[in-house]
Each structure stands twice: as structure tokens, then as C-alpha cells.
PDBML (XML) file of the C-alpha atoms, coordinates in Angstrom:
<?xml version="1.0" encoding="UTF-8" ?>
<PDBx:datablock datablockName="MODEL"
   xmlns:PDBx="http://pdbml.pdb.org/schema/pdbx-v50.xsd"
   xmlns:xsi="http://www.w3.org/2001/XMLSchema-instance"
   xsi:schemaLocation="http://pdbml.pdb.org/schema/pdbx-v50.xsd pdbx-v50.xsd">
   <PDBx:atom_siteCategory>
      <PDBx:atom_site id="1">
         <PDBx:B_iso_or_equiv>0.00</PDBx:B_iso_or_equiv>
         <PDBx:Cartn_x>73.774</PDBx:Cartn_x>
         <PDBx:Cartn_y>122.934</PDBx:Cartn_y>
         <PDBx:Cartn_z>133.189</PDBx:Cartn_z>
         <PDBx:auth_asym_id>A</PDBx:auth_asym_id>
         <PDBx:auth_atom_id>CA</PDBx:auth_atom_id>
         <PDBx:auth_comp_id>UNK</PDBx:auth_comp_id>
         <PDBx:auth_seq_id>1</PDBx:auth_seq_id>
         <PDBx:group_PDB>ATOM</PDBx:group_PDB>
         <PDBx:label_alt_id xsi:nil="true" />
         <PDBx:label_asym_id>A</PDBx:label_asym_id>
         <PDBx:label_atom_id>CA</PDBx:label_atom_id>
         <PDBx:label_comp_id>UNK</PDBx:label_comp_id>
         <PDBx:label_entity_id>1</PDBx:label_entity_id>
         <PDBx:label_seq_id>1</PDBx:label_seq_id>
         <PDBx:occupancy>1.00</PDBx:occupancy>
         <PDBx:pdbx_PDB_model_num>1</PDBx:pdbx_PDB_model_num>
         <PDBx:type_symbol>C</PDBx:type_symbol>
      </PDBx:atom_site>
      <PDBx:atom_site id="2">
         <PDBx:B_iso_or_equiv>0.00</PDBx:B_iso_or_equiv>
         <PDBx:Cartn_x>77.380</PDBx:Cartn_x>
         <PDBx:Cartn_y>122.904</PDBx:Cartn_y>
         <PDBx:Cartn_z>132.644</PDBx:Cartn_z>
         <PDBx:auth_asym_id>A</PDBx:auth_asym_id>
         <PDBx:auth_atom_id>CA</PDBx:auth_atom_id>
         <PDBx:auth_comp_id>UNK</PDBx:auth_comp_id>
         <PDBx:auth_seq_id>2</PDBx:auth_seq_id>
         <PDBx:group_PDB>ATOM</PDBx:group_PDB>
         <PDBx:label_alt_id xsi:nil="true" />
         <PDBx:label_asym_id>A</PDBx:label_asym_id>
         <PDBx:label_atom_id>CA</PDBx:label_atom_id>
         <PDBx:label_comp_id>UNK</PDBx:label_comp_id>
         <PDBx:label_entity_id>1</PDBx:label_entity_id>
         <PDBx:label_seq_id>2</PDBx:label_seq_id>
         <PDBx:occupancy>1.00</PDBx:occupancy>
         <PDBx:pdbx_PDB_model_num>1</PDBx:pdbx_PDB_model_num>
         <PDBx:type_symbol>C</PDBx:type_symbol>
      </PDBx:atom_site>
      <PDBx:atom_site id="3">
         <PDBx:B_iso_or_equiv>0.00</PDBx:B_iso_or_equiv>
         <PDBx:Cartn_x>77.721</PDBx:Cartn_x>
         <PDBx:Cartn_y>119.149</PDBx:Cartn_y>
         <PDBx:Cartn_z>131.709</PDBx:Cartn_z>
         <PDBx:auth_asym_id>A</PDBx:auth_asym_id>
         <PDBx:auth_atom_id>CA</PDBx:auth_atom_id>
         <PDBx:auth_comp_id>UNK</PDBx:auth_comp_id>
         <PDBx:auth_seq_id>3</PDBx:auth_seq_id>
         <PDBx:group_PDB>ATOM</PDBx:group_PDB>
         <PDBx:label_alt_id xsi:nil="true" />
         <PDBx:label_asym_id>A</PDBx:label_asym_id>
         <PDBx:label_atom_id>CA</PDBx:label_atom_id>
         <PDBx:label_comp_id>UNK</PDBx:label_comp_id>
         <PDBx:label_entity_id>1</PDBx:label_entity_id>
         <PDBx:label_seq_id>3</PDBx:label_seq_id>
         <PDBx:occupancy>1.00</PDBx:occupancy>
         <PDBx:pdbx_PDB_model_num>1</PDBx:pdbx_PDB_model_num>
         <PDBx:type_symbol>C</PDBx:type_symbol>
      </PDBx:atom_site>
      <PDBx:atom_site id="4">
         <PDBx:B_iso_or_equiv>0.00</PDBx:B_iso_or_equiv>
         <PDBx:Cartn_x>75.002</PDBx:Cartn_x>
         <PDBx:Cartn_y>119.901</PDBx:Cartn_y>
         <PDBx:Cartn_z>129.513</PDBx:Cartn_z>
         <PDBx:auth_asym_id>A</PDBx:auth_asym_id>
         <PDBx:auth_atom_id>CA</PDBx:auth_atom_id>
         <PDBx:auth_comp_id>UNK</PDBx:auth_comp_id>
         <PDBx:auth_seq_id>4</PDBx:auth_seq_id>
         <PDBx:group_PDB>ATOM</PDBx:group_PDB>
         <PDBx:label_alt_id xsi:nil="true" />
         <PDBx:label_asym_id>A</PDBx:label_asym_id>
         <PDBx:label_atom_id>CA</PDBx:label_atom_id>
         <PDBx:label_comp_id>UNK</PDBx:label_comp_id>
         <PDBx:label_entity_id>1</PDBx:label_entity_id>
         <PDBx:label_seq_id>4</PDBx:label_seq_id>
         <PDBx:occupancy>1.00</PDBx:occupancy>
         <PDBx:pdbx_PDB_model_num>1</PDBx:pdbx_PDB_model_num>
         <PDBx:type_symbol>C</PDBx:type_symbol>
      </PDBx:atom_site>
      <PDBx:atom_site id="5">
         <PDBx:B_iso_or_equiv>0.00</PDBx:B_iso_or_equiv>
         <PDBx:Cartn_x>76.866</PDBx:Cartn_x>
         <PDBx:Cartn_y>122.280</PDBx:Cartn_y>
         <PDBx:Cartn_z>127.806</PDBx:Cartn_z>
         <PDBx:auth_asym_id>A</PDBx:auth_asym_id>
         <PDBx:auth_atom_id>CA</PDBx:auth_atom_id>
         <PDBx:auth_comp_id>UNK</PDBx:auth_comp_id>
         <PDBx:auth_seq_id>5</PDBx:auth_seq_id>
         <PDBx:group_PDB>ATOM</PDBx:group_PDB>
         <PDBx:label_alt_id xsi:nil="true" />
         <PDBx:label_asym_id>A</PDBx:label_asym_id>
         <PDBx:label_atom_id>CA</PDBx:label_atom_id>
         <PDBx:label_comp_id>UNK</PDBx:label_comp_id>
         <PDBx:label_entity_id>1</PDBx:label_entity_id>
         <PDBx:label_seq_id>5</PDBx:label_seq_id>
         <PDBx:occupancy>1.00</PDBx:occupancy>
         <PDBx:pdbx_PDB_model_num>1</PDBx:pdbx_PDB_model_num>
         <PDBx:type_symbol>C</PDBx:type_symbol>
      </PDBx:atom_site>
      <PDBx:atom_site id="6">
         <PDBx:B_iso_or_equiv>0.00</PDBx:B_iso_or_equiv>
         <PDBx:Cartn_x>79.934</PDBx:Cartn_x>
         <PDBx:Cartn_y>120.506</PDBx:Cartn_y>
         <PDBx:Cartn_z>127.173</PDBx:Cartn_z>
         <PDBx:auth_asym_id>A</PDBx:auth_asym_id>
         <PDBx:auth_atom_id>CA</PDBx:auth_atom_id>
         <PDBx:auth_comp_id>UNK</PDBx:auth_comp_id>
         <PDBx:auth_seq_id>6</PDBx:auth_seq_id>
         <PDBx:group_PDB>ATOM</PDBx:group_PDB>
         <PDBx:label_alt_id xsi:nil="true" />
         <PDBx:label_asym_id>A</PDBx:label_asym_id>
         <PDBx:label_atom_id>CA</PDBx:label_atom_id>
         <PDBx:label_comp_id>UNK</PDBx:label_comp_id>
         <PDBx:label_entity_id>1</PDBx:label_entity_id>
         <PDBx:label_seq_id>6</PDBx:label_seq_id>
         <PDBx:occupancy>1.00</PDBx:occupancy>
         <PDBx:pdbx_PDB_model_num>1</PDBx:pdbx_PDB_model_num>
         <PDBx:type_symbol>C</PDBx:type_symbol>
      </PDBx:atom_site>
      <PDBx:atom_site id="7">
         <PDBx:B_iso_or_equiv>0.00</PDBx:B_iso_or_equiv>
         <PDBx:Cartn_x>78.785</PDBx:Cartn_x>
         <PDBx:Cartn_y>116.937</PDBx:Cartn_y>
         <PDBx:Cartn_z>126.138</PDBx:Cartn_z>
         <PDBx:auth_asym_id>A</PDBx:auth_asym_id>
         <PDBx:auth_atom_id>CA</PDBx:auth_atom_id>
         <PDBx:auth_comp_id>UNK</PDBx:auth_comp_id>
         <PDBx:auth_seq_id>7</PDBx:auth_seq_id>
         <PDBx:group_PDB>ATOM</PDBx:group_PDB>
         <PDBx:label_alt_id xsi:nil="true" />
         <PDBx:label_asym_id>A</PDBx:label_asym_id>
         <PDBx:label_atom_id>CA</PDBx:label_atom_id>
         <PDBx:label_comp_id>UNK</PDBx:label_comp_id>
         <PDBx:label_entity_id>1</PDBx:label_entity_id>
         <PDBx:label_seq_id>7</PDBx:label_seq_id>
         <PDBx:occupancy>1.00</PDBx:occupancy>
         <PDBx:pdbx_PDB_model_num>1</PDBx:pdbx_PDB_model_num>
         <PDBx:type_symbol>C</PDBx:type_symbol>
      </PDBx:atom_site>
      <PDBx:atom_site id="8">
         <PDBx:B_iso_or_equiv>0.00</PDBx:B_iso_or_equiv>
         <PDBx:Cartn_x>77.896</PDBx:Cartn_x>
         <PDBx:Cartn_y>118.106</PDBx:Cartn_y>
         <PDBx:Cartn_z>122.705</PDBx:Cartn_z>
         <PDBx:auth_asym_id>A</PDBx:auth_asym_id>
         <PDBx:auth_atom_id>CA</PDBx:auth_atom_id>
         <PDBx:auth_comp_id>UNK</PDBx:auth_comp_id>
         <PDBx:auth_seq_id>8</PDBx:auth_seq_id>
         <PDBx:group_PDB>ATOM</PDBx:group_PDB>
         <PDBx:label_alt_id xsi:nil="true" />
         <PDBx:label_asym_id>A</PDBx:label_asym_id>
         <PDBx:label_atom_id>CA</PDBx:label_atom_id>
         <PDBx:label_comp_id>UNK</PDBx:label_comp_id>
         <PDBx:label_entity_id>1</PDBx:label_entity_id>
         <PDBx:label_seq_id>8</PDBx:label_seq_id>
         <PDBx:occupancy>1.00</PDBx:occupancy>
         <PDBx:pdbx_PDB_model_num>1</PDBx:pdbx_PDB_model_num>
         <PDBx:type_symbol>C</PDBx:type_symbol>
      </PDBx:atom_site>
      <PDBx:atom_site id="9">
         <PDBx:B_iso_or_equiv>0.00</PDBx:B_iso_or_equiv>
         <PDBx:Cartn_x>81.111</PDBx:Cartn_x>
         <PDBx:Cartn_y>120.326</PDBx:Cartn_y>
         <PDBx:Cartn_z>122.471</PDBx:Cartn_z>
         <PDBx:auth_asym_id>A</PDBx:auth_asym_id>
         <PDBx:auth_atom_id>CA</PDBx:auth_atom_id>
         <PDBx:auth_comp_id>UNK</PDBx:auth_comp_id>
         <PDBx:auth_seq_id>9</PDBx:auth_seq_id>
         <PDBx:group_PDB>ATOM</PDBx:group_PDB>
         <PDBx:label_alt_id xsi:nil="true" />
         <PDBx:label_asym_id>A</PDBx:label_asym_id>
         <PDBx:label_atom_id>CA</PDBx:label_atom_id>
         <PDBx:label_comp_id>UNK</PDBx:label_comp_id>
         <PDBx:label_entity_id>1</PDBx:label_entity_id>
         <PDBx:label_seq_id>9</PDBx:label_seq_id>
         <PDBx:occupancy>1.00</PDBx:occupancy>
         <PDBx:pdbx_PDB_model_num>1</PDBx:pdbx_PDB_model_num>
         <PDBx:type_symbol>C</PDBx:type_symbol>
      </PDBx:atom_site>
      <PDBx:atom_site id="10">
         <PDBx:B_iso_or_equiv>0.00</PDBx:B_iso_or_equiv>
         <PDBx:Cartn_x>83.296</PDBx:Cartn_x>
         <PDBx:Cartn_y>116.913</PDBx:Cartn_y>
         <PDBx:Cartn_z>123.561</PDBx:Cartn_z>
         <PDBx:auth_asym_id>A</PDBx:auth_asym_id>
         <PDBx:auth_atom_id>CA</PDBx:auth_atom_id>
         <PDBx:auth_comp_id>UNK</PDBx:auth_comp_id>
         <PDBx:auth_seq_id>10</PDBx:auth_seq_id>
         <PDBx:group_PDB>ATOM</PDBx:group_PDB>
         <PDBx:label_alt_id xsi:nil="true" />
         <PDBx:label_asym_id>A</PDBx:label_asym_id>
         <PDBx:label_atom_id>CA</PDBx:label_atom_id>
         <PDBx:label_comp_id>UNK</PDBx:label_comp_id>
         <PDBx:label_entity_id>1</PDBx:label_entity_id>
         <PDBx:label_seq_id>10</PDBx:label_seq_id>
         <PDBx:occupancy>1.00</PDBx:occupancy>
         <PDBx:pdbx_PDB_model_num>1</PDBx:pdbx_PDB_model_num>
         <PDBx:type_symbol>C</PDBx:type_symbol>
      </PDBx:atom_site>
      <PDBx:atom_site id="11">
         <PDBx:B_iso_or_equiv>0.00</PDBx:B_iso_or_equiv>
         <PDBx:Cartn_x>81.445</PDBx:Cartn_x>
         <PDBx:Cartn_y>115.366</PDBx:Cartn_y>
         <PDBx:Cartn_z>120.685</PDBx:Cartn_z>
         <PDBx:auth_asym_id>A</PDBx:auth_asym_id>
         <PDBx:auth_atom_id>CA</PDBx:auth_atom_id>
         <PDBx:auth_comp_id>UNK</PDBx:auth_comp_id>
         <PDBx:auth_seq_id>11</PDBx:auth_seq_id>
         <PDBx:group_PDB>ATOM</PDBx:group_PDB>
         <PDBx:label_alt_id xsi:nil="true" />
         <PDBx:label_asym_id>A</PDBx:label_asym_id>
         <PDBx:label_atom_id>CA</PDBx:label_atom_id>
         <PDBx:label_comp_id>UNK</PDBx:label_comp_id>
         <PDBx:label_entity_id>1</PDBx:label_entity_id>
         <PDBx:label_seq_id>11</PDBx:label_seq_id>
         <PDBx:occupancy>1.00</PDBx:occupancy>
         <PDBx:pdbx_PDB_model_num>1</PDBx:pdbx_PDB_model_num>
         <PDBx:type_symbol>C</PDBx:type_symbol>
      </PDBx:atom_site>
      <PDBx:atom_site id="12">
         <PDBx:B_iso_or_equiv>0.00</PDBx:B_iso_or_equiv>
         <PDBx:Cartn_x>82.618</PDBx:Cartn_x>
         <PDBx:Cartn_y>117.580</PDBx:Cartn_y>
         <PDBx:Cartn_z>118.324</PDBx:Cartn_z>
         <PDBx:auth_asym_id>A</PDBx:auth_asym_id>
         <PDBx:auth_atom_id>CA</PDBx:auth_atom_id>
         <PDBx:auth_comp_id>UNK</PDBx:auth_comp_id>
         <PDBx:auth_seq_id>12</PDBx:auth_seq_id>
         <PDBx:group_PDB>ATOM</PDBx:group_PDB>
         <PDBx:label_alt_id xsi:nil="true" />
         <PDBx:label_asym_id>A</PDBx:label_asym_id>
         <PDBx:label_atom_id>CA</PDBx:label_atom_id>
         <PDBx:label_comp_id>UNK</PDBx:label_comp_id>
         <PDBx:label_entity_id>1</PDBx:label_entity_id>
         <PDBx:label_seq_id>12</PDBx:label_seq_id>
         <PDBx:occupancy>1.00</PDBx:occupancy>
         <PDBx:pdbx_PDB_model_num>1</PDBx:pdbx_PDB_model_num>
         <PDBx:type_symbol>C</PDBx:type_symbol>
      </PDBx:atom_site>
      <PDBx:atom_site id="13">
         <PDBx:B_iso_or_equiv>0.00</PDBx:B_iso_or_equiv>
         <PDBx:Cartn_x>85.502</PDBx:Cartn_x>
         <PDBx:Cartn_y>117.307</PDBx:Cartn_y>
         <PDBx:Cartn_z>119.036</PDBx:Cartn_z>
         <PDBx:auth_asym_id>A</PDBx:auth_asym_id>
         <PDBx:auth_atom_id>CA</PDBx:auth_atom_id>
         <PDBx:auth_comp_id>UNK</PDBx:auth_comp_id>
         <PDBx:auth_seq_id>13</PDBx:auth_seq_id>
         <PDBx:group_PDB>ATOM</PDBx:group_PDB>
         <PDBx:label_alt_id xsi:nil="true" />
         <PDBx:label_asym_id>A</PDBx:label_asym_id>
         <PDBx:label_atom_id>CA</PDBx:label_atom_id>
         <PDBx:label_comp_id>UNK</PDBx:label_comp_id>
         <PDBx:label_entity_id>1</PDBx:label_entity_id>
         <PDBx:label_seq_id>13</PDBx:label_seq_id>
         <PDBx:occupancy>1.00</PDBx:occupancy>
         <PDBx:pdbx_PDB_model_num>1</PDBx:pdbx_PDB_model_num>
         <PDBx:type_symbol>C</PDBx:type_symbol>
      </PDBx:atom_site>
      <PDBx:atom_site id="14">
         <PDBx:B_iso_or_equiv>0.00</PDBx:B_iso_or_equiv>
         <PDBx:Cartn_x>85.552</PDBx:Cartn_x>
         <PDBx:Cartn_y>113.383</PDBx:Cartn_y>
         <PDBx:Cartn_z>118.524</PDBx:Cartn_z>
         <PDBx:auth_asym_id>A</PDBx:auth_asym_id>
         <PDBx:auth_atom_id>CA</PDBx:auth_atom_id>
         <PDBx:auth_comp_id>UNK</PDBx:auth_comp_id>
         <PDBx:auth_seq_id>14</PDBx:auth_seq_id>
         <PDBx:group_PDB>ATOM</PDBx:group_PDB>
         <PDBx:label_alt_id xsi:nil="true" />
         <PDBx:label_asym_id>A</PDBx:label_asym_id>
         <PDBx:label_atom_id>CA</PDBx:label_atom_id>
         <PDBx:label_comp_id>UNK</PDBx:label_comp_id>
         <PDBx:label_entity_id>1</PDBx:label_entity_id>
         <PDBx:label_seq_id>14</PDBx:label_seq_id>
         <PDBx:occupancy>1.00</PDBx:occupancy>
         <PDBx:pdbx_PDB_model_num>1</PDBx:pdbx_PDB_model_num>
         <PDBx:type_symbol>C</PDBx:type_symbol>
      </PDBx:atom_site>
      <PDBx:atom_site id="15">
         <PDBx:B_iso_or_equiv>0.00</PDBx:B_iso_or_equiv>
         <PDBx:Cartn_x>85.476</PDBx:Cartn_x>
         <PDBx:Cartn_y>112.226</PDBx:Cartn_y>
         <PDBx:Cartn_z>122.124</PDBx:Cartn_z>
         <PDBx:auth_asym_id>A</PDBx:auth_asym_id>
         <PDBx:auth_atom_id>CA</PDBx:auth_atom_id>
         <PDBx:auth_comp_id>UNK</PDBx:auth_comp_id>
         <PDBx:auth_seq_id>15</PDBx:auth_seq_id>
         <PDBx:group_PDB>ATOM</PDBx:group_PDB>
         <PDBx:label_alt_id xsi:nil="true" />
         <PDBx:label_asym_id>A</PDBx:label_asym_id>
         <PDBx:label_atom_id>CA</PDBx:label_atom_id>
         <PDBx:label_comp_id>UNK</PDBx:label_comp_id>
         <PDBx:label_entity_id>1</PDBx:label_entity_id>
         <PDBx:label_seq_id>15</PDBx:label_seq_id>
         <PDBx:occupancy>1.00</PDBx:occupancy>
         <PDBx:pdbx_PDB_model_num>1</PDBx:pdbx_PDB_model_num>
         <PDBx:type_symbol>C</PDBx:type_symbol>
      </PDBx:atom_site>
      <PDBx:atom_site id="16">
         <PDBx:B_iso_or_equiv>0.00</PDBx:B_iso_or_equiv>
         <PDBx:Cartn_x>83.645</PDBx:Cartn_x>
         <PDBx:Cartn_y>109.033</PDBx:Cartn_y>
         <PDBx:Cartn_z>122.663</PDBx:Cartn_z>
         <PDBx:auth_asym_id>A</PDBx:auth_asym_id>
         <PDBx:auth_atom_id>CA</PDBx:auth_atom_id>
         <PDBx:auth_comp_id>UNK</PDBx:auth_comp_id>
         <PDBx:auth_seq_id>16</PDBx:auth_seq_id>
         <PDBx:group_PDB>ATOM</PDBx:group_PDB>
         <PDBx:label_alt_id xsi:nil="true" />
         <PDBx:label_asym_id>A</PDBx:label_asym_id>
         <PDBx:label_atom_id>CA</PDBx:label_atom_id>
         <PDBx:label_comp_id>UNK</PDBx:label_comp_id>
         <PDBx:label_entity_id>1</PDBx:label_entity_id>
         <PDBx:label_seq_id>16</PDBx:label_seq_id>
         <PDBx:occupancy>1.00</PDBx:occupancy>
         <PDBx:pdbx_PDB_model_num>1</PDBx:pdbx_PDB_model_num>
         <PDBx:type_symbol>C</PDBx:type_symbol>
      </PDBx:atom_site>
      <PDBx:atom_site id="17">
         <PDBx:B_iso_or_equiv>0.00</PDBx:B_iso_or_equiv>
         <PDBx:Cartn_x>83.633</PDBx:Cartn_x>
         <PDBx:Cartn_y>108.943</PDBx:Cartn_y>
         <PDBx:Cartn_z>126.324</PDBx:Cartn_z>
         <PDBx:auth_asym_id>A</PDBx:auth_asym_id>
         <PDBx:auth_atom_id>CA</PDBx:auth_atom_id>
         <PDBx:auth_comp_id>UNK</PDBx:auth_comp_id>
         <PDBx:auth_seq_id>17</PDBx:auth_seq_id>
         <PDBx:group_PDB>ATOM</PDBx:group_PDB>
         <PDBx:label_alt_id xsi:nil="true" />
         <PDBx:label_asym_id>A</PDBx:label_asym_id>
         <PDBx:label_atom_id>CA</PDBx:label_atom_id>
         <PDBx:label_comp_id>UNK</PDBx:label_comp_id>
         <PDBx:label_entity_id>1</PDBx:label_entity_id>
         <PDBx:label_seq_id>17</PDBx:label_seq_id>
         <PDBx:occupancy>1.00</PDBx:occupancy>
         <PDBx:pdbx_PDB_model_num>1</PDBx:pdbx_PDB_model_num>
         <PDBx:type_symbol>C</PDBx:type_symbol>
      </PDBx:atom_site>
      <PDBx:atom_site id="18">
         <PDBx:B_iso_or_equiv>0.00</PDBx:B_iso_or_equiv>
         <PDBx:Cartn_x>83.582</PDBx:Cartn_x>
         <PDBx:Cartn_y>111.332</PDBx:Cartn_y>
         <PDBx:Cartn_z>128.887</PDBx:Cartn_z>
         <PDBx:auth_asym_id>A</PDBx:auth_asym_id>
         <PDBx:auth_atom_id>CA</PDBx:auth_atom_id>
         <PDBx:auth_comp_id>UNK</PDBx:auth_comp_id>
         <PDBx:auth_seq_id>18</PDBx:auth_seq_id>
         <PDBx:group_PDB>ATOM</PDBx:group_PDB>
         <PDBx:label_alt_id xsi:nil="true" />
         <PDBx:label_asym_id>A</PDBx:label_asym_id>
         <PDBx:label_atom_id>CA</PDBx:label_atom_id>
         <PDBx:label_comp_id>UNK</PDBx:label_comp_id>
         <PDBx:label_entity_id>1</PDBx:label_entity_id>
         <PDBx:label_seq_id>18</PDBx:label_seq_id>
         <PDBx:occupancy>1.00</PDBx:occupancy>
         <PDBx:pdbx_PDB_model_num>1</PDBx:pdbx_PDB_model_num>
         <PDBx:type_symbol>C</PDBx:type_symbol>
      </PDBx:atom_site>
      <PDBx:atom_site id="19">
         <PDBx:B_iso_or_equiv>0.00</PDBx:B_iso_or_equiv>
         <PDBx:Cartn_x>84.716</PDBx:Cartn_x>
         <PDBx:Cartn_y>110.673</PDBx:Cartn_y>
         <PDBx:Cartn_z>132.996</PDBx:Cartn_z>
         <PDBx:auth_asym_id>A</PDBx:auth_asym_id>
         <PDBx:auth_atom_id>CA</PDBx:auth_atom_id>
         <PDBx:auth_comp_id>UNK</PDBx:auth_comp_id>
         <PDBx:auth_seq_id>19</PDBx:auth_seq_id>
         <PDBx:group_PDB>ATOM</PDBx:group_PDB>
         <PDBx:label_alt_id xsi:nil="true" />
         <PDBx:label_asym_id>A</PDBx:label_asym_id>
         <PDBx:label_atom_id>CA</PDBx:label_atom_id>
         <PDBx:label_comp_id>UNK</PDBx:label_comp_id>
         <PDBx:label_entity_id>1</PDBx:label_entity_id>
         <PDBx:label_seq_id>19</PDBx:label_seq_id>
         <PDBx:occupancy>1.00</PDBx:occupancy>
         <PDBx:pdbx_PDB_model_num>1</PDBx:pdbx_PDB_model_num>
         <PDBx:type_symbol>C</PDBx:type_symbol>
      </PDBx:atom_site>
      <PDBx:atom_site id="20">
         <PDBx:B_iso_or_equiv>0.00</PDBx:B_iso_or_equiv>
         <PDBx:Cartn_x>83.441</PDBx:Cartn_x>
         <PDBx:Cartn_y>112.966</PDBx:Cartn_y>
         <PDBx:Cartn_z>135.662</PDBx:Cartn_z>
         <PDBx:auth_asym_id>A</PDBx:auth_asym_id>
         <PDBx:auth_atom_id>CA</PDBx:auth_atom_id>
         <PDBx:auth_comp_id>UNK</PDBx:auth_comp_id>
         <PDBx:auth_seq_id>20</PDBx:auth_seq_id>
         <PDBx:group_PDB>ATOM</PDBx:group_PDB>
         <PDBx:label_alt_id xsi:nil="true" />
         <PDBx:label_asym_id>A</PDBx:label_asym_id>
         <PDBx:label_atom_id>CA</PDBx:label_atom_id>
         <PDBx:label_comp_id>UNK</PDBx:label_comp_id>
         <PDBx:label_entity_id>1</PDBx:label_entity_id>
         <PDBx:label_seq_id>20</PDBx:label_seq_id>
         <PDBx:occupancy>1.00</PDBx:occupancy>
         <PDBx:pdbx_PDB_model_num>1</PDBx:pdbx_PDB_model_num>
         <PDBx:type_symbol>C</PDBx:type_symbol>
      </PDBx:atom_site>
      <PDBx:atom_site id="21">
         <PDBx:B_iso_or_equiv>0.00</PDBx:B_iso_or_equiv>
         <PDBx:Cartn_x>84.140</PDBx:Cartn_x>
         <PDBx:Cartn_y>112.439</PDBx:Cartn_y>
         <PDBx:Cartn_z>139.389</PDBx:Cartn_z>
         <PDBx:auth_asym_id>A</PDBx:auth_asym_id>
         <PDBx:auth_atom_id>CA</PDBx:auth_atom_id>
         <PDBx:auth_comp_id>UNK</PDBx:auth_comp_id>
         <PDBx:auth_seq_id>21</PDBx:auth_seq_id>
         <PDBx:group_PDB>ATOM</PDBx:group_PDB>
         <PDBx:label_alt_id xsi:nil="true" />
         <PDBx:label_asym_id>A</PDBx:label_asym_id>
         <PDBx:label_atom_id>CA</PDBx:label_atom_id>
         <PDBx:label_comp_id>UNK</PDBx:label_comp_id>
         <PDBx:label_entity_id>1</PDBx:label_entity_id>
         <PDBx:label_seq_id>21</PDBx:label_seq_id>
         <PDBx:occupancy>1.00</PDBx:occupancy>
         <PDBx:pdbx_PDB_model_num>1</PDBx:pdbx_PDB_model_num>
         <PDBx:type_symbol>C</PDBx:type_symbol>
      </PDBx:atom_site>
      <PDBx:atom_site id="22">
         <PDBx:B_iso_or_equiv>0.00</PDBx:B_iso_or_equiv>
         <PDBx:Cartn_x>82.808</PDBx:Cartn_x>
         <PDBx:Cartn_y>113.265</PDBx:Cartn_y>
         <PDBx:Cartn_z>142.105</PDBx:Cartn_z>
         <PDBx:auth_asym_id>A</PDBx:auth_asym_id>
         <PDBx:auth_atom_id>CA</PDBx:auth_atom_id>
         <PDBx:auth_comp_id>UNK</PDBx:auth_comp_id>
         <PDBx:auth_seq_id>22</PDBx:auth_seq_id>
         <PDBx:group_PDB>ATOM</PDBx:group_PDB>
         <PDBx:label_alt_id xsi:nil="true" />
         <PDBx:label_asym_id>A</PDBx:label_asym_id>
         <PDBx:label_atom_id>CA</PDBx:label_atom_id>
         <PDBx:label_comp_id>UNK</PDBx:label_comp_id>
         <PDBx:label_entity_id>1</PDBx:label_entity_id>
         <PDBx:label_seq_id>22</PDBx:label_seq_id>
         <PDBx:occupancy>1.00</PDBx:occupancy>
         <PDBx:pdbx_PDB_model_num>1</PDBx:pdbx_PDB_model_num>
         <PDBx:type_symbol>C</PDBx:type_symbol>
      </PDBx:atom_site>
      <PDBx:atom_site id="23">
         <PDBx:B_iso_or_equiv>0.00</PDBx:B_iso_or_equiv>
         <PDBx:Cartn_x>84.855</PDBx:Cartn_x>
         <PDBx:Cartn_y>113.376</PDBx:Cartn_y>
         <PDBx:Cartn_z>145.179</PDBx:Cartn_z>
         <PDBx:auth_asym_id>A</PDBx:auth_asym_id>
         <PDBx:auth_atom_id>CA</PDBx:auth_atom_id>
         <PDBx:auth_comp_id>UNK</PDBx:auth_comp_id>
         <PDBx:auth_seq_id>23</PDBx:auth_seq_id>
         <PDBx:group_PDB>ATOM</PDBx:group_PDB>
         <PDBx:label_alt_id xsi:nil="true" />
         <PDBx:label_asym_id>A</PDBx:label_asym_id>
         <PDBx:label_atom_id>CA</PDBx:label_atom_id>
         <PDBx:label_comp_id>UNK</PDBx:label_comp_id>
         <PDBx:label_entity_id>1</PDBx:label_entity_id>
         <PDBx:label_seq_id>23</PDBx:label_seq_id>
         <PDBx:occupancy>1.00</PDBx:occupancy>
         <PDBx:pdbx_PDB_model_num>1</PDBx:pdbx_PDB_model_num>
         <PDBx:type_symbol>C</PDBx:type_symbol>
      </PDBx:atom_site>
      <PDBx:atom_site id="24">
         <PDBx:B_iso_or_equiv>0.00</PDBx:B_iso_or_equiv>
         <PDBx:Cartn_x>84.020</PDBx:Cartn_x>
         <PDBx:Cartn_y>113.845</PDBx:Cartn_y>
         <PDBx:Cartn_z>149.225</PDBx:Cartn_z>
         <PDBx:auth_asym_id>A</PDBx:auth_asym_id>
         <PDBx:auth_atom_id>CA</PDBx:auth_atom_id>
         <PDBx:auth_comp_id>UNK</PDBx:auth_comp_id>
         <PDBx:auth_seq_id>24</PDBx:auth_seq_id>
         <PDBx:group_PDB>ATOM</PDBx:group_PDB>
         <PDBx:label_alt_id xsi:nil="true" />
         <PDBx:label_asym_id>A</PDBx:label_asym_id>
         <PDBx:label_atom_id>CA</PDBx:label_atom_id>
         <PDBx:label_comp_id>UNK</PDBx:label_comp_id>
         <PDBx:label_entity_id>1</PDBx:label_entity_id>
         <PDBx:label_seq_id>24</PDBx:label_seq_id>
         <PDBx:occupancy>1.00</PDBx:occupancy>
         <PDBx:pdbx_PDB_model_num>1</PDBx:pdbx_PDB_model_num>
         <PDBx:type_symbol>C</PDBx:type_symbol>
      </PDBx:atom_site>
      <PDBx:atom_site id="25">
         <PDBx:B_iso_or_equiv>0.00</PDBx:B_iso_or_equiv>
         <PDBx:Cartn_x>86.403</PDBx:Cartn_x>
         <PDBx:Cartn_y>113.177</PDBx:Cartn_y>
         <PDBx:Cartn_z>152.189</PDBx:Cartn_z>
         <PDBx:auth_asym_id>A</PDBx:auth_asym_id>
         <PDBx:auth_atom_id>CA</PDBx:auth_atom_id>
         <PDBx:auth_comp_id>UNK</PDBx:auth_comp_id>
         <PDBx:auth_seq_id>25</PDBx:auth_seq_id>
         <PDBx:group_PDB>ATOM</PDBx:group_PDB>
         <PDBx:label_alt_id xsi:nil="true" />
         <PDBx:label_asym_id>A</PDBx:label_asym_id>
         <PDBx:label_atom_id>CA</PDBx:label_atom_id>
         <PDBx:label_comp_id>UNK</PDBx:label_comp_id>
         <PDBx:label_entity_id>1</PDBx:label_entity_id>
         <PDBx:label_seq_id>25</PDBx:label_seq_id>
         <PDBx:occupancy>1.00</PDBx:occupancy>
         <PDBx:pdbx_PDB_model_num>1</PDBx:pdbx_PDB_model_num>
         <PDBx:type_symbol>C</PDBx:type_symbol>
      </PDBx:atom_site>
   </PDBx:atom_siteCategory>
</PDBx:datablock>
């Protein structure tokens, strides 16, 4: 839901890519 919230946000704002990570031990 989040990620979904942002991506169009980051595109406003002229980002053309976008890294998420997701970390365990």
C-alpha cells in the first residue's frame, strides 16, 4: 500500500528509478 503510494509521488518529482531493499539476518 505504501509503495503504492509513493511511486507516483517519486514520479513527480522526476525520479526515474526507485531501489527498495529488503533485508533479513
Amino acid at each position: 500500500d505504501m509503495i503504492e503510494y509513493l511511486l507516483p509521488l517519486y514520479i513527480e518529482e522526476g525520479k526515474y528509478s526507485l531501489t527498495i531493499a529488503i533485508g533479513c539476518t
